[in-house]
Protein backbone atom coordinates (compact mmCIF):
# COMPACT_ATOMS: atom_id res chain seq x y z
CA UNK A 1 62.06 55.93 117.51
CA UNK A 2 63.62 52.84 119.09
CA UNK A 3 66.97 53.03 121.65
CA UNK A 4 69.35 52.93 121.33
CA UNK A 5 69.97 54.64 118.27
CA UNK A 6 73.18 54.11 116.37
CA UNK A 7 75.37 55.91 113.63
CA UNK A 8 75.82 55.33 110.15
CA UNK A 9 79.26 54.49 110.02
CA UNK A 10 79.95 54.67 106.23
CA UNK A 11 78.35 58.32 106.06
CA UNK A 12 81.52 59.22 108.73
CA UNK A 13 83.89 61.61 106.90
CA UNK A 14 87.63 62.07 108.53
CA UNK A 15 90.58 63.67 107.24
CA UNK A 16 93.47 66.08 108.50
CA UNK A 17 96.01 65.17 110.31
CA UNK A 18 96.82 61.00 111.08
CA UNK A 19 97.16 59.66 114.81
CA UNK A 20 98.45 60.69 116.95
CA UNK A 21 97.35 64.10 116.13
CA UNK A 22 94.34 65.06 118.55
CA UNK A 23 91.46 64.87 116.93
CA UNK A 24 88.53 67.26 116.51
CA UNK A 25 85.47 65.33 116.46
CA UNK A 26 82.81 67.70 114.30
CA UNK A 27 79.32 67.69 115.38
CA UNK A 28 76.74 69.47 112.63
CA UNK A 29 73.22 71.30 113.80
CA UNK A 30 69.71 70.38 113.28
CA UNK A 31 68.89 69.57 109.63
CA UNK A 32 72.43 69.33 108.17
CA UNK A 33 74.80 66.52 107.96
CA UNK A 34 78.44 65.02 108.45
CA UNK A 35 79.12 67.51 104.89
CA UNK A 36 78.42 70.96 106.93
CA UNK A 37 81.63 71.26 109.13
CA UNK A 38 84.41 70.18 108.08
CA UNK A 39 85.17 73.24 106.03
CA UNK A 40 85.83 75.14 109.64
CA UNK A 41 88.49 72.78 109.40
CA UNK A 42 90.68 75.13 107.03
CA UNK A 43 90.76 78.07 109.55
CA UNK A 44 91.69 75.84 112.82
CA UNK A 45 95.21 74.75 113.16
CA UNK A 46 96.57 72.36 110.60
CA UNK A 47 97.89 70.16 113.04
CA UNK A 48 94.79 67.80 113.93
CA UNK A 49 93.38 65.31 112.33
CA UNK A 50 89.07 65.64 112.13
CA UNK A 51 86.38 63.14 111.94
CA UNK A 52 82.70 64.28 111.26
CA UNK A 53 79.47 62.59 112.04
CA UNK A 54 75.93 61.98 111.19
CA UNK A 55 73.06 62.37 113.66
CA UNK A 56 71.01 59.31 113.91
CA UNK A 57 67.96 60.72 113.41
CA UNK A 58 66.53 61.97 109.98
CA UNK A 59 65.28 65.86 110.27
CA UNK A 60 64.21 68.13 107.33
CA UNK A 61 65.01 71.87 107.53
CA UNK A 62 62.14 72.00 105.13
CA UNK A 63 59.83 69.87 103.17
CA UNK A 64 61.92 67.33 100.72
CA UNK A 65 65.62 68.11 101.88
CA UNK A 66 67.81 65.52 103.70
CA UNK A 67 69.22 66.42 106.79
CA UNK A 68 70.11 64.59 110.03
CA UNK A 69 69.35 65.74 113.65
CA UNK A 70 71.10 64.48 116.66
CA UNK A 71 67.94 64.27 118.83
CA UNK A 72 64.23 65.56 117.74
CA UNK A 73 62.99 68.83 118.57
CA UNK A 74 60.76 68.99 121.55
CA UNK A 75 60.74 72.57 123.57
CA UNK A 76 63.20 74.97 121.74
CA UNK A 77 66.23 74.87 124.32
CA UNK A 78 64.66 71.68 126.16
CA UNK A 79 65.05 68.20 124.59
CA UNK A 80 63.88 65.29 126.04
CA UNK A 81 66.75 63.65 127.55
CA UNK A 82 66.19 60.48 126.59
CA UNK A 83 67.20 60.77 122.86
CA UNK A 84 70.23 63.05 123.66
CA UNK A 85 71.76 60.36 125.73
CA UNK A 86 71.33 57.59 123.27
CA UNK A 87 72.97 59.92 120.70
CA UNK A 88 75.40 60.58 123.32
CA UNK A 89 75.95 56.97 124.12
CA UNK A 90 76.13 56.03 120.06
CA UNK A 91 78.80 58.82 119.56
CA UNK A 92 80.84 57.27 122.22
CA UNK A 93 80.42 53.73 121.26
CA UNK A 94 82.22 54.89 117.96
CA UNK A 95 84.38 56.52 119.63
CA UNK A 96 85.84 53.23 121.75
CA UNK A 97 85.67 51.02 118.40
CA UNK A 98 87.19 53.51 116.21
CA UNK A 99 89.66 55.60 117.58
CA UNK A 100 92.87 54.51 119.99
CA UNK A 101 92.22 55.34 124.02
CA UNK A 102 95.35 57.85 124.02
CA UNK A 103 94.72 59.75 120.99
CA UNK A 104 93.36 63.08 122.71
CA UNK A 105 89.49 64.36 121.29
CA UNK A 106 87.97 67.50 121.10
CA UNK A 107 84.66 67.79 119.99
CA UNK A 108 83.46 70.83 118.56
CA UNK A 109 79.93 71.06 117.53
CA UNK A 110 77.25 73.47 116.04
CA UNK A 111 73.61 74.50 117.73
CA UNK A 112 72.51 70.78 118.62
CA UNK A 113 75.98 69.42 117.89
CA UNK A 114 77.15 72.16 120.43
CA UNK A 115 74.94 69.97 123.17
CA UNK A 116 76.19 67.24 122.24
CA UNK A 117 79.53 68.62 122.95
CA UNK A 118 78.45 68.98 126.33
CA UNK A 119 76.94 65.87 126.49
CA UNK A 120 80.12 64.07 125.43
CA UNK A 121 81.89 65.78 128.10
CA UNK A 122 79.26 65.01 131.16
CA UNK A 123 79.04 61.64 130.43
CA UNK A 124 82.97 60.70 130.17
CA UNK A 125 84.69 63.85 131.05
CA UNK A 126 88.30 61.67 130.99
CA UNK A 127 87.95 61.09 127.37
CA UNK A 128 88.58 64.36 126.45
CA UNK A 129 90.65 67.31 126.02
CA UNK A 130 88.59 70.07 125.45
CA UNK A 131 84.96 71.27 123.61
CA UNK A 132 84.13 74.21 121.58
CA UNK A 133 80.64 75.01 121.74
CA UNK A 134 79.13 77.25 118.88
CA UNK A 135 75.96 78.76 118.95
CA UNK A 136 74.97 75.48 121.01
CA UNK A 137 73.51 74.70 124.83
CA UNK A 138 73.35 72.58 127.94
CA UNK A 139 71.25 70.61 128.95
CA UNK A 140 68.88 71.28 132.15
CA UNK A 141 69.20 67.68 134.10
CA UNK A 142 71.50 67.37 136.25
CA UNK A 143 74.52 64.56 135.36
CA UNK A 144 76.50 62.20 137.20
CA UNK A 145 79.81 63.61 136.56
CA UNK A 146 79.19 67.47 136.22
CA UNK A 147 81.57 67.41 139.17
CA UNK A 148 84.29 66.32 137.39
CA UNK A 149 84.78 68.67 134.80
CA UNK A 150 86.29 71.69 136.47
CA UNK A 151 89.63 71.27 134.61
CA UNK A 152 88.77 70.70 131.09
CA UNK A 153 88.38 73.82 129.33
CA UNK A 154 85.49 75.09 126.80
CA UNK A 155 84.97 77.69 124.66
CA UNK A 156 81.63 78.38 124.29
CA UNK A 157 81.03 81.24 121.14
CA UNK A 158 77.57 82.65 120.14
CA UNK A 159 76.27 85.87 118.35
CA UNK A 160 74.37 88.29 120.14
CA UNK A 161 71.84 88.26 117.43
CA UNK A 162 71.13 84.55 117.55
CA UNK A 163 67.52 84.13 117.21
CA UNK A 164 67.52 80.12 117.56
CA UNK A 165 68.12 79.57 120.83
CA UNK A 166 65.79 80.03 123.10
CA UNK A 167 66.82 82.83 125.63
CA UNK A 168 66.26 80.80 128.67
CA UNK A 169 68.77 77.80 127.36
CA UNK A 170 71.31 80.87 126.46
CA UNK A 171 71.34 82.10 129.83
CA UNK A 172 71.22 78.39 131.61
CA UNK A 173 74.61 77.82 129.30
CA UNK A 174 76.35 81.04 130.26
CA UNK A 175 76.12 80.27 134.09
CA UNK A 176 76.55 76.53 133.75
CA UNK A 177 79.73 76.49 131.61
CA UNK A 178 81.88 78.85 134.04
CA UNK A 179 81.13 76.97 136.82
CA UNK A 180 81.32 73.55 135.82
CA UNK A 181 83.96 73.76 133.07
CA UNK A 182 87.56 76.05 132.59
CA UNK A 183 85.45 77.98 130.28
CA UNK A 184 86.42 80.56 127.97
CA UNK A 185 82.92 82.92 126.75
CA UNK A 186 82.95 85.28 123.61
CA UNK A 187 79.94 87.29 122.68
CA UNK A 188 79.63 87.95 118.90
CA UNK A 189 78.62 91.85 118.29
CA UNK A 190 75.51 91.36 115.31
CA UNK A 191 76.37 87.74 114.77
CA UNK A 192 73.23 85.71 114.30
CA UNK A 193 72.80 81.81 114.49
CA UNK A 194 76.25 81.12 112.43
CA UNK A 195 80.12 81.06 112.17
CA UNK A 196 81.97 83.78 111.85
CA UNK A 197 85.84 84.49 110.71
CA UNK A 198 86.37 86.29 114.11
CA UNK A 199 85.11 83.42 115.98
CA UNK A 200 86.99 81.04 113.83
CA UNK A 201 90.13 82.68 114.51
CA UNK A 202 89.43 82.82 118.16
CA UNK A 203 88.49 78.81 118.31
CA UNK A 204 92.17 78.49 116.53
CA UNK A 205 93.71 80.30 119.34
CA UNK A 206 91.86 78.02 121.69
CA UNK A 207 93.36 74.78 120.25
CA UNK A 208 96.77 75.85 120.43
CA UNK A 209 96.49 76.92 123.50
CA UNK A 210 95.74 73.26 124.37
C-alpha cells in the first residue's frame, strides 16, 4: 500500500449538533466502518455535533464482508508505525479542510480507532480537547510531542475480559496514559472487547465535565 493514504470523503457521515458545538470525531475498529459508531452517539450528551470516518485501508473481519481498517494488522498490540501515521496524517488533513480551527474536537475511537485517538493527540496535541479511548492502545515509539500533553484529559475504558488486545499493549497503555495525559482509567468487571451502558454513561460524564 502506497503513502500517503487518504480518506474517502463521501463515505464521511456527520450529524448532531451544528458548529460551534465541539465535535466528537468517531473512530470505528478493525473490520467495521464509518456505520459502527455513531449510535454511541444517543447515550453521550446531546449537545455536540459528531462526524464519523472511514479507515483507508480495506480489512475483512471474515472472508467476503466489507470492512475498513485504519492501519493493517502486523503484531497484535504492535503496528508498524508507518501506516498509523499516514492514517494519522490523512485524518488530520480532513480535519484542517473540513472543519473551522476554533471549533473544539474530541475524538473518541474503538480498538484501532482508540490508537488513533492517541495518535491524533501526539501528533497535534493543540487541536484538541480531549480523547476517549475504548477498548483501544498506544503506540510503543516514542513521539515528538508526548511532552505536551499533560493537560488534555483522556478517558481510557476497557473490560477486564477483553481478549483482543494483546496483554503487553494493555499494560504499555495503562502506564503511558497517566503519565503523559490528565487521564481518567475505568476497568470494566466481565466486559469483553465491546461497549457497555455503564461505560457509556461514564464517557457522558466525561464530556460534560469538559
Amino acid at each position: 500500500m502506497p503513502f500517503p493514504v487518504q480518506l474517502e470523503r463521501s463515505a464521511v457521515l456527520t450529524g448532531g449538533a451544528p458548529a460551534p458545538a465541539p465535535l466528537l470525531l468517531l473512530l470505528h475498529g478493525f473490520g467495521s466502518d464509518e456505520r459502527d459508531l455513531p449510535g454511541l452517539t444517543a447515550h453521550l450528551p446531546a449537545a455536540l455535533g459528531w462526524a464519523s470516518l472511514p479507515g483507508p485501508f480495506a480489512a475483512s473481519p471474515y472472508p467476503g464482508a466489507p470492512g475498513r481498517a485504519w492501519f493493517p494488522i502486523t503484531t497484535p498490540g504492535s503496528p508498524d508505525p508507518e501506516p498509523v501515521h499516514a492514517a494519522t496524517a490523512a485524518i488530520l488533513e480532513w480535519l484542517d479542510q473540513t472543519v473551522p480551527a476554533d471549533r473544539p474536537v474530541v475524538p473518541l475511537g474503538f480498538s484501532q480507532g482508540g490508537l488513533m485517538v492517541t495518535q491524533l493527540l501526539r501528533a497535534r496535541p493543540e487541536r484538541f480537547a480531549a480523547g476517549v479511548v475504548l477498548s483501544g492502545f498506544v503506540l510503543a515509539y516514542e513521539q515528538p510531542h508526548d511532552d505536551e500533553l499533560g493537560e488534555v484529559p483522556v478517558f481510557y475504558g476497557r473490560g477486564d475480559a477483553d481478549g483482543v488486545i494483546a496483554a503487553d499493549a494493555v499494560a504499555r497503555t495503562q502506564a503511558w496514559l497517566p503519565a503523559h495525559t490528565k487521564a481518567t482509567v475505568r476497568v470494566y468487571a466481565g466486559l469483553p472487547h465491546s461497549v457497555s451502558a455503564a461505560e457509556l454513561a461514564d464517557v457522558a460524564t466525561f464530556l460534560e465535565a469538559l
